[in-house]
C-alpha atoms as a PDB file:
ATOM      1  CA  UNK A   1       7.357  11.896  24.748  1.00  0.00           C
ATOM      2  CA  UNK A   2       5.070  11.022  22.140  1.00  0.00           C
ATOM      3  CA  UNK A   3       5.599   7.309  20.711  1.00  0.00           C
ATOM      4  CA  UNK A   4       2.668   7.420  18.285  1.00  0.00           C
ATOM      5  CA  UNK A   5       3.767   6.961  14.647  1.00  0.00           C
ATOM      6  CA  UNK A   6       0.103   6.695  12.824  1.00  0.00           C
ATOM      7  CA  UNK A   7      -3.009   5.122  13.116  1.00  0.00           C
ATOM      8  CA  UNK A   8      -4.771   2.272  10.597  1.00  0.00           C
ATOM      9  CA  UNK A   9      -8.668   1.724  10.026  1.00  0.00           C
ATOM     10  CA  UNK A  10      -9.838  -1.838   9.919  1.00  0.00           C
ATOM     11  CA  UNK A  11     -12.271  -1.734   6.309  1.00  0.00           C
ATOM     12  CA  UNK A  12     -13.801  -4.816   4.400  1.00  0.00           C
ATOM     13  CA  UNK A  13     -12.252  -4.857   0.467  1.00  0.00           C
ATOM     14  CA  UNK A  14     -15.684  -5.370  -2.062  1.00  0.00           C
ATOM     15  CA  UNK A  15     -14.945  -9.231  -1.776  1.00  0.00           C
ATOM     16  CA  UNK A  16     -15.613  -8.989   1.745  1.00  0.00           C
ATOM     17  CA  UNK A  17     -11.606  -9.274   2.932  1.00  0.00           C
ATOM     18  CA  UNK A  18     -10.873  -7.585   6.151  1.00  0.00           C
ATOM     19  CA  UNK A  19      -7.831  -5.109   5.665  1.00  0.00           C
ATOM     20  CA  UNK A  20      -6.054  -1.825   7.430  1.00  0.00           C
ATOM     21  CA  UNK A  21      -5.163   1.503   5.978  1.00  0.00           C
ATOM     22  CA  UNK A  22      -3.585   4.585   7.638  1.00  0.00           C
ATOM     23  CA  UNK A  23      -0.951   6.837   7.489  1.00  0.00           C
ATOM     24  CA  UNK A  24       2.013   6.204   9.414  1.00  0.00           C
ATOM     25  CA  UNK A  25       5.166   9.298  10.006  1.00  0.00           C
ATOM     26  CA  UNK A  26       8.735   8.797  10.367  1.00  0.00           C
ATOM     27  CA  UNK A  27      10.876  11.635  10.614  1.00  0.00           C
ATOM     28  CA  UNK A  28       8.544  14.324   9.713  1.00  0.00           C
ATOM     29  CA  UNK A  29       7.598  12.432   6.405  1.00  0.00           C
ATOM     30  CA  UNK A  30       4.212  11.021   5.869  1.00  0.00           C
ATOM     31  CA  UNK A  31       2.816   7.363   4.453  1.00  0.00           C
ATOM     32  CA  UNK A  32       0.027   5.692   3.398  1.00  0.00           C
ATOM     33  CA  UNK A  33      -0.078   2.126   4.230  1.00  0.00           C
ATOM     34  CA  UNK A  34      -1.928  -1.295   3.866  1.00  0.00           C
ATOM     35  CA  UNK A  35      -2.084  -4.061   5.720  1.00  0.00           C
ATOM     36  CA  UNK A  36      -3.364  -7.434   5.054  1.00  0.00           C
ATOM     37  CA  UNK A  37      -3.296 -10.955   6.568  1.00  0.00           C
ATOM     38  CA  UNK A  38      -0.841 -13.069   5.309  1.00  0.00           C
ATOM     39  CA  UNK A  39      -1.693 -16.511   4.223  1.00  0.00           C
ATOM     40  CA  UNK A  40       0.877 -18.353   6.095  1.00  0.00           C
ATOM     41  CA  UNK A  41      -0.219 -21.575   4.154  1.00  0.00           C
ATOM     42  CA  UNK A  42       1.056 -23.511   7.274  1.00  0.00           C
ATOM     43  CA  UNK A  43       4.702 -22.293   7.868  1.00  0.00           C
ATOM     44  CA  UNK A  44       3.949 -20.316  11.337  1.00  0.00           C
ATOM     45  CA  UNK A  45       8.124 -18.694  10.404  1.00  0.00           C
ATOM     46  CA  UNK A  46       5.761 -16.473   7.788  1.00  0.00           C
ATOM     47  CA  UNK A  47       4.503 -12.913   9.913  1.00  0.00           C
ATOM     48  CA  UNK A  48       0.816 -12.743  10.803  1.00  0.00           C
ATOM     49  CA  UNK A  49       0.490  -9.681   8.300  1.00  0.00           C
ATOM     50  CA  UNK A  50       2.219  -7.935   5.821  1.00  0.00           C
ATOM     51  CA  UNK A  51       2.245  -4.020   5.409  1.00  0.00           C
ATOM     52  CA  UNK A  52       2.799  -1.873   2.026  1.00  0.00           C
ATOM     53  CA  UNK A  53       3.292   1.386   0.799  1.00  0.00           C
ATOM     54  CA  UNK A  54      -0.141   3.040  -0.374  1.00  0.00           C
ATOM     55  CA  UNK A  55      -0.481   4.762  -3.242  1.00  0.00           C
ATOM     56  CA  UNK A  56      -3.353   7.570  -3.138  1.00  0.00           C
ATOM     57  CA  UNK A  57      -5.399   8.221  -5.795  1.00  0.00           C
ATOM     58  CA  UNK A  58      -4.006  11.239  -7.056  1.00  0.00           C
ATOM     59  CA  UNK A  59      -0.706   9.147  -7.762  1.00  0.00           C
ATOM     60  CA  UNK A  60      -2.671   6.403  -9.479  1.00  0.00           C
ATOM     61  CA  UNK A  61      -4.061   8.552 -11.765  1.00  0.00           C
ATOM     62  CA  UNK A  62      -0.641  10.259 -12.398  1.00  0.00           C
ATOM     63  CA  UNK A  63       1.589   7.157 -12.772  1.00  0.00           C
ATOM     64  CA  UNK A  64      -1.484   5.551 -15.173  1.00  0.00           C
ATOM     65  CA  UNK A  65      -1.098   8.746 -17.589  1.00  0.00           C
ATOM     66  CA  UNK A  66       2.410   8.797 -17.879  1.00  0.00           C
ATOM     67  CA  UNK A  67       2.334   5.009 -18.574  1.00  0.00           C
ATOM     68  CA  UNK A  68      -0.268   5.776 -21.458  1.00  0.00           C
ATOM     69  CA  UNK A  69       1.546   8.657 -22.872  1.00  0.00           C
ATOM     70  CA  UNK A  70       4.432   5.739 -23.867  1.00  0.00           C
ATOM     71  CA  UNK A  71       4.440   4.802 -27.134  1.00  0.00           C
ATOM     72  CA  UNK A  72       5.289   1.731 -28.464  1.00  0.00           C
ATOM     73  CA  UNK A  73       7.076   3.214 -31.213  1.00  0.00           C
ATOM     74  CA  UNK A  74       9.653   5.345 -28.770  1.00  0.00           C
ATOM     75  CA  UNK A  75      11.138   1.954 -27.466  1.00  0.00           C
ATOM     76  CA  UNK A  76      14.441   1.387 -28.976  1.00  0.00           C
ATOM     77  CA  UNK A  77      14.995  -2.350 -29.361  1.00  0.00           C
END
């Protein structure tokens, strides 16, 4: 039996933060993920690091033109 679920790459951001990103697959469905350190700001209840959903950048691109093709002017109030 295989356990493995995805694997994550440990990259520097431009600012120089360390971060992970991968792809992780639960029940035959695949996800791109992030993880970063959490700033725990003292409370040691807070988790080490926090992971999110990725969004590639062919859905960036989508979702950013369907938000500019929203007019103002469509908006009921």
């Amino acid at each position: 039996m295989n356990n493995k679920i995805g694997a994550l790459w440990l990259k520097t951001s431009v600012k120089g933060n360390k971060f992970m990103s991968g792809e992780i697959e639960l029940n035959n469905e695949k996800f791109r993920v992030v993880v970063f350190k959490n700033d725990k700001d003292g409370v040691e209840t807070r988790p080490d690091y926090q992971i999110f959903l990725s969004e590639d950048q062919e859905q960036k691109t989508e979702r950013k033109t369907a938000e500019e093709e929203i007019d103002i002017a469509d908006i009921s109030f």
